[in-house]
N, C-alpha and C. Protein backbone atom coordinates (compact mmCIF):
# COMPACT_ATOMS: atom_id res chain seq x y z
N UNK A 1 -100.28 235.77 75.97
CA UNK A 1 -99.05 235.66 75.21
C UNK A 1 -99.28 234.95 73.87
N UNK A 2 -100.18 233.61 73.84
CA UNK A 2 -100.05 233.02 72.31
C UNK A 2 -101.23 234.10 71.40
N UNK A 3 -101.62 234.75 71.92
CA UNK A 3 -103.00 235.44 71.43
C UNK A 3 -102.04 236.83 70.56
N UNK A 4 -100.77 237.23 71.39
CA UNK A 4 -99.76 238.11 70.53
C UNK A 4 -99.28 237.93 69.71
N UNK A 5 -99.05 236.40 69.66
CA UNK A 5 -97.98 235.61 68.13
C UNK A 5 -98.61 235.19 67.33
N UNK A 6 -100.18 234.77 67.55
CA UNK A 6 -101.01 234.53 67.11
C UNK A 6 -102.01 235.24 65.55
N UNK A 7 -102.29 236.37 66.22
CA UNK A 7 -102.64 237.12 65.45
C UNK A 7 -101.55 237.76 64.59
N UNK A 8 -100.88 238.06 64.55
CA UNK A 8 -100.16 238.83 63.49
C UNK A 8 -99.09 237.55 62.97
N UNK A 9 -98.84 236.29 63.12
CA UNK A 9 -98.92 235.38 61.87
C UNK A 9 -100.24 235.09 61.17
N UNK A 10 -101.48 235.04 61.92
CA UNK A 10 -102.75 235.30 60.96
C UNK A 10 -102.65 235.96 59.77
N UNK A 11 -102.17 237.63 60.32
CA UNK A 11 -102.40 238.22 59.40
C UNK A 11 -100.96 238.39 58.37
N UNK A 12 -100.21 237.67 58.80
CA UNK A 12 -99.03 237.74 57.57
C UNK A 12 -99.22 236.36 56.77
N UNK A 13 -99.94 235.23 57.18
CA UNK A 13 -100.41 234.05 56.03
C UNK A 13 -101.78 234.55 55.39
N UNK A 14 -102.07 235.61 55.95
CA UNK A 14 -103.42 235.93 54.89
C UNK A 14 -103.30 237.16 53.91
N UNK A 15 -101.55 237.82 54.27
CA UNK A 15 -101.75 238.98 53.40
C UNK A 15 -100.81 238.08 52.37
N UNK A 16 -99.92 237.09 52.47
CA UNK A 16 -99.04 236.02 52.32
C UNK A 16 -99.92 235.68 50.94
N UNK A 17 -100.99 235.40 51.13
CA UNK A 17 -101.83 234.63 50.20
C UNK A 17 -102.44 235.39 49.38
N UNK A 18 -102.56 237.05 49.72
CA UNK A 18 -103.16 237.64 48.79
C UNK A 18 -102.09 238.57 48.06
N UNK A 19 -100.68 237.69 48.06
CA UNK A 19 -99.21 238.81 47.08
C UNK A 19 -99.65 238.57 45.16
N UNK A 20 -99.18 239.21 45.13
CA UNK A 20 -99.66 239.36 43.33
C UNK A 20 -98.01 238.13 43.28
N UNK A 21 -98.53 237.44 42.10
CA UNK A 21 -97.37 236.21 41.51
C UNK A 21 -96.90 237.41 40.87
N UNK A 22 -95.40 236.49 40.97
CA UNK A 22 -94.37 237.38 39.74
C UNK A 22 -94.90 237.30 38.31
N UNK A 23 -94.79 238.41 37.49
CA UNK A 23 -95.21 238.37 36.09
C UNK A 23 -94.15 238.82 35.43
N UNK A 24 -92.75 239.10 35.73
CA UNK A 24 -91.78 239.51 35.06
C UNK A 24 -90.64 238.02 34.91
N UNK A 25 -90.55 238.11 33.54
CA UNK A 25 -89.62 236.93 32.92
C UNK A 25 -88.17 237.36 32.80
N UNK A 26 -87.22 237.08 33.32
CA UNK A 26 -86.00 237.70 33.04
C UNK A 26 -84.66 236.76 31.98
N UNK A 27 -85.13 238.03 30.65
CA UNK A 27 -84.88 237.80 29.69
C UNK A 27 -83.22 237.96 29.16
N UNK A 28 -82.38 237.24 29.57
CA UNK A 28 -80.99 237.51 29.44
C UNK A 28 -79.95 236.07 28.33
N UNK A 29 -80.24 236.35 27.21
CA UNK A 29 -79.91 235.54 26.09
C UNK A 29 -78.05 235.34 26.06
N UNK A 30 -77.84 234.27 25.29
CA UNK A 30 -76.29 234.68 25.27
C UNK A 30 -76.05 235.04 23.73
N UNK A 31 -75.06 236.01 24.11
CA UNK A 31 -74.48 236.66 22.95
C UNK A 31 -73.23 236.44 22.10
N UNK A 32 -73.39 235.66 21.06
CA UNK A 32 -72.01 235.16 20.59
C UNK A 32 -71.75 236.74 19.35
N UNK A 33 -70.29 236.81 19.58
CA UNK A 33 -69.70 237.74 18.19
C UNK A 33 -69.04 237.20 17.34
N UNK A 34 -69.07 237.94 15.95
CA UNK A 34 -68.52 237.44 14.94
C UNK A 34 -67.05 237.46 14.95
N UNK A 35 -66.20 237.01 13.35
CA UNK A 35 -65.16 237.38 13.65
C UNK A 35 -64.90 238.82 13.21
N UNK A 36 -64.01 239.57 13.91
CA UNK A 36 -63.25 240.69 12.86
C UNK A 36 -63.53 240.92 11.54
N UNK A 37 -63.59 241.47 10.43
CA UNK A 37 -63.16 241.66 8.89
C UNK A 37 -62.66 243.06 8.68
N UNK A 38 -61.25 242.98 8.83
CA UNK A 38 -60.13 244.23 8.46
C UNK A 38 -60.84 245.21 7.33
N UNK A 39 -61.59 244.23 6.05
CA UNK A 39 -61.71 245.40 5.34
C UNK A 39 -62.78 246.05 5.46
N UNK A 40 -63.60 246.02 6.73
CA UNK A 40 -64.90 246.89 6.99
C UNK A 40 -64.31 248.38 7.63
N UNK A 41 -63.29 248.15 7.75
CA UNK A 41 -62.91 249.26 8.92
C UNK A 41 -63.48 250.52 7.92
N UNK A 42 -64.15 251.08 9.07
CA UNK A 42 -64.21 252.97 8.62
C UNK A 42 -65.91 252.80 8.46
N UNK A 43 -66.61 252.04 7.41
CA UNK A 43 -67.78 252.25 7.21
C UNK A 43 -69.06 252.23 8.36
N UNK A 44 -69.48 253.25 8.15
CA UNK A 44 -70.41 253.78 9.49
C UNK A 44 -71.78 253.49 8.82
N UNK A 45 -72.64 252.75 9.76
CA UNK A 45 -74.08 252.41 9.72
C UNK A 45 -74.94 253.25 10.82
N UNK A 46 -75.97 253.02 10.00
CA UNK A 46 -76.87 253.90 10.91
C UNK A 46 -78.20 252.71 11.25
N UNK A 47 -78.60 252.16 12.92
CA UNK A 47 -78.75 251.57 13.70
C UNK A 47 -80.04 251.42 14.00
N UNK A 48 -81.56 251.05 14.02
CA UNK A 48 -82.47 251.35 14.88
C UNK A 48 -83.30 249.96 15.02
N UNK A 49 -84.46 249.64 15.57
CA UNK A 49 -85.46 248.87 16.00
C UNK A 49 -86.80 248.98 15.97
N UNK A 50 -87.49 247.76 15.74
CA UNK A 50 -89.25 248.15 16.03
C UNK A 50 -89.80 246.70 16.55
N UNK A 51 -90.68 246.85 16.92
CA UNK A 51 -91.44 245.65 18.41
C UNK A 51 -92.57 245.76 17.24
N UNK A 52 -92.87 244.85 16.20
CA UNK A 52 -93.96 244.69 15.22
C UNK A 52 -95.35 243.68 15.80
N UNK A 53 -94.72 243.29 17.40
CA UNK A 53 -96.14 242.16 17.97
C UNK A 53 -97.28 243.54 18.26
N UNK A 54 -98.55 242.17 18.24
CA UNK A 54 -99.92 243.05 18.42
C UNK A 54 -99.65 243.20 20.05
N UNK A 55 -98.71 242.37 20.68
CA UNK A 55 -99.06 242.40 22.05
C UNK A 55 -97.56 242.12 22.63
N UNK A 56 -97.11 243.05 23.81
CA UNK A 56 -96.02 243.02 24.29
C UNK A 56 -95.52 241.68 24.98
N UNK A 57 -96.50 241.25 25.49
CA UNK A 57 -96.19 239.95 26.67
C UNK A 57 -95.89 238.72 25.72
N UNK A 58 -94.69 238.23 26.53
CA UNK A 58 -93.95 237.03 25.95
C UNK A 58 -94.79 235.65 26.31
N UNK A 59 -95.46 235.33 27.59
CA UNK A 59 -96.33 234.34 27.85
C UNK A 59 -97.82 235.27 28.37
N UNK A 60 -98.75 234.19 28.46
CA UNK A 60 -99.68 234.13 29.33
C UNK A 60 -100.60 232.92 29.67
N UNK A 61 -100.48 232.53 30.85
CA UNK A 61 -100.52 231.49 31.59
C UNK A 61 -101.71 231.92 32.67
N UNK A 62 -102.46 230.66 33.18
CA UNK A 62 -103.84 230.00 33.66
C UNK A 62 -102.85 229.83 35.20
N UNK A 63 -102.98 230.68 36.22
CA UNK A 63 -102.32 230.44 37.43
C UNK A 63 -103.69 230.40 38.69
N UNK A 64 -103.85 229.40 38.95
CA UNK A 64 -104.61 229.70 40.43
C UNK A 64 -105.95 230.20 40.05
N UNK A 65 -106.19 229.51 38.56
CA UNK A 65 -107.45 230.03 37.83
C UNK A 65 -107.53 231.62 37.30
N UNK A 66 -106.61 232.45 37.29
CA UNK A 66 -105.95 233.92 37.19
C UNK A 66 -105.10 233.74 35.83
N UNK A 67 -105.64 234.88 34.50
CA UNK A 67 -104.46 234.69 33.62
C UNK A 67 -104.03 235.74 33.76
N UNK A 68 -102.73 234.95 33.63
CA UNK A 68 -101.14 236.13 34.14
C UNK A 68 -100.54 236.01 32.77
N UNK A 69 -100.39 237.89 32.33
CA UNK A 69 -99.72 238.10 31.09
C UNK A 69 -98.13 238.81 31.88
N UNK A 70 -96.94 237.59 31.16
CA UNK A 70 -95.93 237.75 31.68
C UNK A 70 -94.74 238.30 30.54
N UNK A 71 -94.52 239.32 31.09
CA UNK A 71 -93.75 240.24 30.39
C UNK A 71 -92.47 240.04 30.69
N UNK A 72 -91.41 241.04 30.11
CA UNK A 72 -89.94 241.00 29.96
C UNK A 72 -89.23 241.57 31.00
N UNK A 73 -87.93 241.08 31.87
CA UNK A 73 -87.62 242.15 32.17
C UNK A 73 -87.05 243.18 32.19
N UNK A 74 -86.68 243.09 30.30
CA UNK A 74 -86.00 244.66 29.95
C UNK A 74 -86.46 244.51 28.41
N UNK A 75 -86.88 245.41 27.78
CA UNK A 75 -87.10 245.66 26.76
C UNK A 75 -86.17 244.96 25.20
N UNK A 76 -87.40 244.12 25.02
CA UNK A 76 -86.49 242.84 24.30
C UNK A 76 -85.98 243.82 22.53
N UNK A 77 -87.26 244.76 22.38
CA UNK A 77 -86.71 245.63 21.08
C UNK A 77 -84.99 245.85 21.58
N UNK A 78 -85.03 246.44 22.32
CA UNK A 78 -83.36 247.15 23.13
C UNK A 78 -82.25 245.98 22.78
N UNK A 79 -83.08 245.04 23.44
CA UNK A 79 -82.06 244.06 23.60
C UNK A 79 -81.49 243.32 22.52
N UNK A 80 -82.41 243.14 21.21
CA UNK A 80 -82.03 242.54 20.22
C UNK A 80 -81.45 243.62 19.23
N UNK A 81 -81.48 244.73 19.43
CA UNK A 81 -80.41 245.82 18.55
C UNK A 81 -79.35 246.24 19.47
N UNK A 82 -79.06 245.92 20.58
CA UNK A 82 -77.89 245.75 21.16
C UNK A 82 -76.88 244.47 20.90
N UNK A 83 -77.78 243.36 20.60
CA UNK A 83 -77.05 242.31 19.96
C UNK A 83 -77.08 242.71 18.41
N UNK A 84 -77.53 242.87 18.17
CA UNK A 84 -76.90 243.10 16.48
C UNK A 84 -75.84 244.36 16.25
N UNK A 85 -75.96 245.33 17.55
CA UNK A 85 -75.16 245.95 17.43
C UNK A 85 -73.72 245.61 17.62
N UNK A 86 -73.28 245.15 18.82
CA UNK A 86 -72.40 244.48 19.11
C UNK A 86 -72.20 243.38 18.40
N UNK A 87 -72.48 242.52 17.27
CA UNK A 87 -72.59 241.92 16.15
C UNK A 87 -71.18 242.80 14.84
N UNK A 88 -72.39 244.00 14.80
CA UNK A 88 -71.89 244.85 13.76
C UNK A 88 -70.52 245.22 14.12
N UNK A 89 -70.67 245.91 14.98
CA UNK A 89 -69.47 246.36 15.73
C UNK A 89 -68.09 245.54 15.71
N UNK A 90 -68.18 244.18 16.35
CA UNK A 90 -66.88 242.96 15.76
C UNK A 90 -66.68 242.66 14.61
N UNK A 91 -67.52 242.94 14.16
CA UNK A 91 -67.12 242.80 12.21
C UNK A 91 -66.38 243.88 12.05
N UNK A 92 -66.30 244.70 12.26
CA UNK A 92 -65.85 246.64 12.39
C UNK A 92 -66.20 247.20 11.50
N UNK A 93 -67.53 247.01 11.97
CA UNK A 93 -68.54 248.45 11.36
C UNK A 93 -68.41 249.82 12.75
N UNK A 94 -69.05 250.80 12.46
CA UNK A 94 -68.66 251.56 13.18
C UNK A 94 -70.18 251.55 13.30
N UNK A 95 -70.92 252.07 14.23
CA UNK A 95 -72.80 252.91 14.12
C UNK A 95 -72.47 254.18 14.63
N UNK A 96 -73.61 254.95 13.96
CA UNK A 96 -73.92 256.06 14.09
C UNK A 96 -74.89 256.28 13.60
N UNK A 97 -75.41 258.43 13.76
CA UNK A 97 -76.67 258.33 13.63
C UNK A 97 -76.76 258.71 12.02
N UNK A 98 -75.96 258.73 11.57
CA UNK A 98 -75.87 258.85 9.53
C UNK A 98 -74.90 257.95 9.07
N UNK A 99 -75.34 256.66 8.56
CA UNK A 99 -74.42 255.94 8.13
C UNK A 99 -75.34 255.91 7.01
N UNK A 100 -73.80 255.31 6.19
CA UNK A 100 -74.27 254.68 4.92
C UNK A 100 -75.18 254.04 4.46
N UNK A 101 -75.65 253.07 5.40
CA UNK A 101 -76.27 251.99 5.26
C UNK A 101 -77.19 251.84 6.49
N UNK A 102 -78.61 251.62 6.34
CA UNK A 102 -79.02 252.29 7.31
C UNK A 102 -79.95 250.86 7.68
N UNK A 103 -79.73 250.28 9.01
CA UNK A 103 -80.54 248.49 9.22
C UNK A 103 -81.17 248.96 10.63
N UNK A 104 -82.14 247.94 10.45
CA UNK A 104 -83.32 247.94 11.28
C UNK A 104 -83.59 246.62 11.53
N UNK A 105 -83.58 246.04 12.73
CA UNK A 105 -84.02 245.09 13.42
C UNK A 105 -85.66 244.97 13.98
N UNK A 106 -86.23 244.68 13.07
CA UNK A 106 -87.80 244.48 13.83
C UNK A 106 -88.42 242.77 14.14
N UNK A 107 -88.82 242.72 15.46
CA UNK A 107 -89.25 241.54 15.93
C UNK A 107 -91.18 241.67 15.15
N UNK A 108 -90.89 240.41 14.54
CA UNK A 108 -92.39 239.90 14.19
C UNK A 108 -93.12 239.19 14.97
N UNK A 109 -92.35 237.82 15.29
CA UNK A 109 -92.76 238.07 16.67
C UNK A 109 -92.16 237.29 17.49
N UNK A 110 -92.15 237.24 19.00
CA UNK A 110 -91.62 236.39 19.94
C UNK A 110 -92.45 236.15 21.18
N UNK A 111 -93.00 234.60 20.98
CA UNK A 111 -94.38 234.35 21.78
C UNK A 111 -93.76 233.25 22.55
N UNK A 112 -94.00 232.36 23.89
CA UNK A 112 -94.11 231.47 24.40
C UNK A 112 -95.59 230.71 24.13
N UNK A 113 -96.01 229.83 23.91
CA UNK A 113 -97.09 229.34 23.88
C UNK A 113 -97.09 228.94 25.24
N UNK A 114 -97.97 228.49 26.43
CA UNK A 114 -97.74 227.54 27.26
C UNK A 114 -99.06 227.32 27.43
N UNK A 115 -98.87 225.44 27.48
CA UNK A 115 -100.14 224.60 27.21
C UNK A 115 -100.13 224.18 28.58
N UNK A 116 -101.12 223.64 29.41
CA UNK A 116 -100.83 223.11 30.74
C UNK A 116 -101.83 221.88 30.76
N UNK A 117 -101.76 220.69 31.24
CA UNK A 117 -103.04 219.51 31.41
C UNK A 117 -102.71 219.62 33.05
N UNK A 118 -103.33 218.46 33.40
CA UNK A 118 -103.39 217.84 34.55
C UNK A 118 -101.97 217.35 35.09
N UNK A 119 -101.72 217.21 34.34
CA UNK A 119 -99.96 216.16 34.71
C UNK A 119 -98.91 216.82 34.13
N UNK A 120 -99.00 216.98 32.81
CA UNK A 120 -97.92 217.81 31.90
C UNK A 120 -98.08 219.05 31.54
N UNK A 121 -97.19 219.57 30.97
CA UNK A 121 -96.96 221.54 30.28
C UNK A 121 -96.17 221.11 29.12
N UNK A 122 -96.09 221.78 28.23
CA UNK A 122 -95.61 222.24 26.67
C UNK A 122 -95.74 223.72 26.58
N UNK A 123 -94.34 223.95 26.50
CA UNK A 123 -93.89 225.24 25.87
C UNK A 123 -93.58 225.85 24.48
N UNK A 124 -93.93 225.84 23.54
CA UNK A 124 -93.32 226.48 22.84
C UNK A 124 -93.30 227.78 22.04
N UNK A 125 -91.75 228.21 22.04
CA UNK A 125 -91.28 229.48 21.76
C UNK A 125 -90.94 229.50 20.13
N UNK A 126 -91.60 230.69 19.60
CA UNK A 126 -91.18 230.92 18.49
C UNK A 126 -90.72 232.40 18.25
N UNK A 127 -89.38 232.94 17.52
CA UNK A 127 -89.05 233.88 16.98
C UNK A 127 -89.07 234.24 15.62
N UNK A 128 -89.69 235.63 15.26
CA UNK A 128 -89.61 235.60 14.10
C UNK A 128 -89.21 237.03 13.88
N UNK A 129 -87.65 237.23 13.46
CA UNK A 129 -87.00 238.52 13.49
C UNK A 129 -86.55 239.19 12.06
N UNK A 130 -87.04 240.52 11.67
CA UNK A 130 -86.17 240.83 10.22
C UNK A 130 -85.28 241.62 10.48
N UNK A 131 -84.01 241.62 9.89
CA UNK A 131 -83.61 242.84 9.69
C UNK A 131 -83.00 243.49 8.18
N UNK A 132 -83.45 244.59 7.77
CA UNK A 132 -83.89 245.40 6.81
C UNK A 132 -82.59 246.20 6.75
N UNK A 133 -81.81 245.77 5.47
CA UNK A 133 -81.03 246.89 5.27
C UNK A 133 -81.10 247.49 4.32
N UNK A 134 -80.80 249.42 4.50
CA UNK A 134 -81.23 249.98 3.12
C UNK A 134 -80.09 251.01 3.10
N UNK A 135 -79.54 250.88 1.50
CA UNK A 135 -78.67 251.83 1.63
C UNK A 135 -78.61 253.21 0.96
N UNK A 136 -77.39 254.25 1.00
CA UNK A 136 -77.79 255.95 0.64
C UNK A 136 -78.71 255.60 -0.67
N UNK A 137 -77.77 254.32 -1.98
CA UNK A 137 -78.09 254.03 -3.35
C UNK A 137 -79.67 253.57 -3.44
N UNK A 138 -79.98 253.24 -2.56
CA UNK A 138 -81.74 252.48 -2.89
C UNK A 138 -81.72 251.15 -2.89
N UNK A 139 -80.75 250.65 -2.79
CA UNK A 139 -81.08 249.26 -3.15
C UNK A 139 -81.06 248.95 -1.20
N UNK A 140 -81.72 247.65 -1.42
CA UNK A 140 -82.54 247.41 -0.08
C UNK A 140 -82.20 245.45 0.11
N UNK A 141 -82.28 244.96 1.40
CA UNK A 141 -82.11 243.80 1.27
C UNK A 141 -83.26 243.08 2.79
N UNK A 142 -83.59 242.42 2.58
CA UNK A 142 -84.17 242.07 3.71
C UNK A 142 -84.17 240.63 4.18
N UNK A 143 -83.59 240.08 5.32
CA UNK A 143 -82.80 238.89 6.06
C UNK A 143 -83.78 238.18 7.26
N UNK A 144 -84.59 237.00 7.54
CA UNK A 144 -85.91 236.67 7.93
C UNK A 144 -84.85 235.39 8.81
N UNK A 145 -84.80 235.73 10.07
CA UNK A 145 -84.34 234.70 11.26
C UNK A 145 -85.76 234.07 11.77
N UNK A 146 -85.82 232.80 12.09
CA UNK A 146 -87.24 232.65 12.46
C UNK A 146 -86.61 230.79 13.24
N UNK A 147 -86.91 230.91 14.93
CA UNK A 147 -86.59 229.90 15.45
C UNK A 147 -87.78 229.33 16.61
N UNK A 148 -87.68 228.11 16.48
CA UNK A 148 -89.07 227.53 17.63
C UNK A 148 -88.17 227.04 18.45
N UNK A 149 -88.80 226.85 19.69
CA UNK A 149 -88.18 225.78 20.92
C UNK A 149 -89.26 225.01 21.73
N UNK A 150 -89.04 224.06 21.46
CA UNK A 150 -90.10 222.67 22.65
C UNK A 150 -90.02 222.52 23.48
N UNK A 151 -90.21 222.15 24.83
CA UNK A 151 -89.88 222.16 25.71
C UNK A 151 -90.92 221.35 26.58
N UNK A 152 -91.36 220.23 26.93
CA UNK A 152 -92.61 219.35 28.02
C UNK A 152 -92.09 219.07 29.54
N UNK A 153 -92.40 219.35 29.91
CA UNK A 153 -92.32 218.48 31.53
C UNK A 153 -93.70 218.73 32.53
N UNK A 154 -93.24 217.79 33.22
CA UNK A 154 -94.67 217.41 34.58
C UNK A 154 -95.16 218.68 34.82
N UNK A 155 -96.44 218.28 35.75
CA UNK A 155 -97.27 219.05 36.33
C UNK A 155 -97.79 220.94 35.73
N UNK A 156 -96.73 221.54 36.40
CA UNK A 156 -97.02 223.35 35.86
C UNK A 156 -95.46 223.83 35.70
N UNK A 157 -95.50 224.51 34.04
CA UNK A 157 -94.87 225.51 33.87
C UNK A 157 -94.59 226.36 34.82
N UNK A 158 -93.50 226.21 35.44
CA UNK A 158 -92.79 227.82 36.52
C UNK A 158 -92.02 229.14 35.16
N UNK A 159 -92.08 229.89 35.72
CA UNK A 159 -91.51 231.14 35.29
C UNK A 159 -90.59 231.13 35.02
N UNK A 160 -89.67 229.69 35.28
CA UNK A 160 -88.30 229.66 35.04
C UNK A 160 -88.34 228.89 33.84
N UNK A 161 -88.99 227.65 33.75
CA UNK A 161 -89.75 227.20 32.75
C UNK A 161 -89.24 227.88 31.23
N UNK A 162 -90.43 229.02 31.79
CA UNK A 162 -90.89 229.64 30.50
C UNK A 162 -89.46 230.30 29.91
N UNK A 163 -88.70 231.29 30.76
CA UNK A 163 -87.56 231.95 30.71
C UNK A 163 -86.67 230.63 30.13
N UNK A 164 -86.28 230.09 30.53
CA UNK A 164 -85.32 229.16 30.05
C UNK A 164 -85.67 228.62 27.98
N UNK A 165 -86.81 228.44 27.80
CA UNK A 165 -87.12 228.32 27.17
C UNK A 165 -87.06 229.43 26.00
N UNK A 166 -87.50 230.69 26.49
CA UNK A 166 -87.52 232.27 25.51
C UNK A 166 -85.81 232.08 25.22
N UNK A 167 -85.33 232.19 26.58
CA UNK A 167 -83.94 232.43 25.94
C UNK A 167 -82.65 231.60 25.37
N UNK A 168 -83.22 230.52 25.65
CA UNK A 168 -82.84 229.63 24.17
C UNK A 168 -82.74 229.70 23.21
N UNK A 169 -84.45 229.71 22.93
CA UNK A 169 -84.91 230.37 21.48
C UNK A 169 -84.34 231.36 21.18
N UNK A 170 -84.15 232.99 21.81
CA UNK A 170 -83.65 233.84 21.49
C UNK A 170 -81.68 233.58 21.32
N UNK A 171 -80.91 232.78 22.33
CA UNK A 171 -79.69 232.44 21.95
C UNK A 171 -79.53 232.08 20.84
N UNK A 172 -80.59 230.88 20.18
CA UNK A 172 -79.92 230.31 18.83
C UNK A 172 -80.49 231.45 17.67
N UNK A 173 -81.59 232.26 18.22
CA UNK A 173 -81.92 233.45 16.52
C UNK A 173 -80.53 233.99 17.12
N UNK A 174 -79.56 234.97 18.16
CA UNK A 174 -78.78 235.55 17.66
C UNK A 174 -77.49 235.08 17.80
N UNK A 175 -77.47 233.89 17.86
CA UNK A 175 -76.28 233.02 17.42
C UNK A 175 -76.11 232.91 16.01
N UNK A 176 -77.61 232.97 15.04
CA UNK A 176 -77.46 232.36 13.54
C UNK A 176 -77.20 234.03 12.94
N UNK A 177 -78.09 235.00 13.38
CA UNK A 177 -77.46 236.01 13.29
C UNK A 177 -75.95 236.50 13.06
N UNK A 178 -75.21 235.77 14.27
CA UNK A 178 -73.82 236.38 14.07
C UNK A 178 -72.91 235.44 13.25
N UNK A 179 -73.71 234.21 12.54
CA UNK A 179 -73.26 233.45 12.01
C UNK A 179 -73.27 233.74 10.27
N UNK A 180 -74.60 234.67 9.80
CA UNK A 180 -75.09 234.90 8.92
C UNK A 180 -73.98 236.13 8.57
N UNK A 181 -73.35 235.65 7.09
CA UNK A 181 -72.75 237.10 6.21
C UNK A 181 -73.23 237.75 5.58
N UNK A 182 -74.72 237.31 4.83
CA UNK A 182 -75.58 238.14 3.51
C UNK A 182 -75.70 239.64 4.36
N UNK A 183 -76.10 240.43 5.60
CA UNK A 183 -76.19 241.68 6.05
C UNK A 183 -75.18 242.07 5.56
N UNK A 184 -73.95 241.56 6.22
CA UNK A 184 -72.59 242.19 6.25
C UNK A 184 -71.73 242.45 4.81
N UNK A 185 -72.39 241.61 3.87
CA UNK A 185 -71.91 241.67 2.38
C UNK A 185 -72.80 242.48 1.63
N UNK A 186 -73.54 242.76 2.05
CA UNK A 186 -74.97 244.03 1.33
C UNK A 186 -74.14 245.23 1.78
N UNK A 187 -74.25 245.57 3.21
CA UNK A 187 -73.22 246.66 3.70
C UNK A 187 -71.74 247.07 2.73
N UNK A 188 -70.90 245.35 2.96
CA UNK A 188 -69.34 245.97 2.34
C UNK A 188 -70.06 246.29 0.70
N UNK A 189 -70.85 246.36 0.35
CA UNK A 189 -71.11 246.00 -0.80
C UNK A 189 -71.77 247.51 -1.85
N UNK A 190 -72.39 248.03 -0.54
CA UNK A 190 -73.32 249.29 -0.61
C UNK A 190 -72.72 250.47 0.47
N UNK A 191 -72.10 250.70 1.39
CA UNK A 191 -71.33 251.22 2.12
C UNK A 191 -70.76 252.32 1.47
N UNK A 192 -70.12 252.12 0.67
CA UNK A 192 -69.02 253.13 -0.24
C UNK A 192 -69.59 253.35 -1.56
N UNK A 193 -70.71 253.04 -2.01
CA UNK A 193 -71.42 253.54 -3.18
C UNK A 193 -72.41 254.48 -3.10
């Protein structure tokens, strides 16, 4: 009888020990909107994105002597022209795929550093986001968000760690974003010309 219970907890603390660590960071920022501006109504923009890093992964970290490159868990290009969209959108711009005014959100870059010693970890996150507006007339404007975040505590960086940290950083770039008017005054500005 112990020779039945025996073996097959053996073999579930030894397959137990050989599970791959999580490598997915789940990347869910908060999204503040602007206010309204009545006199945008009608003008239609045209919307897109580009991921300008040499390398997709947001950290990579020294685990169990194993480096683990830890990625997103949804496509942060997506995610940051969904916030600027919904940005645009409360101002009342309209998007589409022929607008006037045609902006592009490209990430330069968005890295976690994570440092680890014996006792302590240091995180830090830096963003560095453009977005490029160009309109039917030629004239062109280009808007450079760029935010770090610190972050130390004991022993080892967890995954939550790191996450808590990205999306900080990423809350306050698209907080200043929806705070920022120079896009939105290039647009009312170039829109109808």
């Amino acid at each position: 009888m112990p020779q039945r219970i025996f073996f097959p907890l053996m073999a579930l603390f030894i397959l137990a020990g050989c599970a791959r660590p999580d490598t997915t960071l789940n990347i869910n920022p908060t999204m503040n909107l602007p206010q309204q501006d009545p006199s945008l109504m009608g003008a239609t923009i045209s919307l897109t994105s580009a991921d300008q890093r040499q390398d997709s992964a947001l950290a990579k970290v020294n685990r169990d002597g194993q480096l683990l490159t830890l990625t997103p868990s949804r496509d942060v290009r997506f995610l940051l022209q969904e916030a600027l969209e919904k940005q645009l959108r409360a101002r009342g711009y309209m998007v589409g795929p022929e607008g006037s005014v045609n902006v592009q959100i490209i990430i330069n870059n968005l890295y976690a550093d994570v440092q680890e010693g014996d006792l302590r970890y240091n995180i830090v996150t830096k963003v560095n986001i453009s977005i490029i507006s160009q309109a039917k007339n030629g004239q062109q404007q280009t808007k450079n968000f760029r935010t770090t975040h610190n972050t130390k505590g004991a022993f080892t960086a967890s995954n939550k760690n790191i996450e808590d940290v990205i999306n900080a950083a990423l809350t306050d770039t698209i907080n200043e974003m929806a705070q920022d008017t120079s896009i939105s005054d290039f647009i009312r500005q170039n829109a109808r010309n």
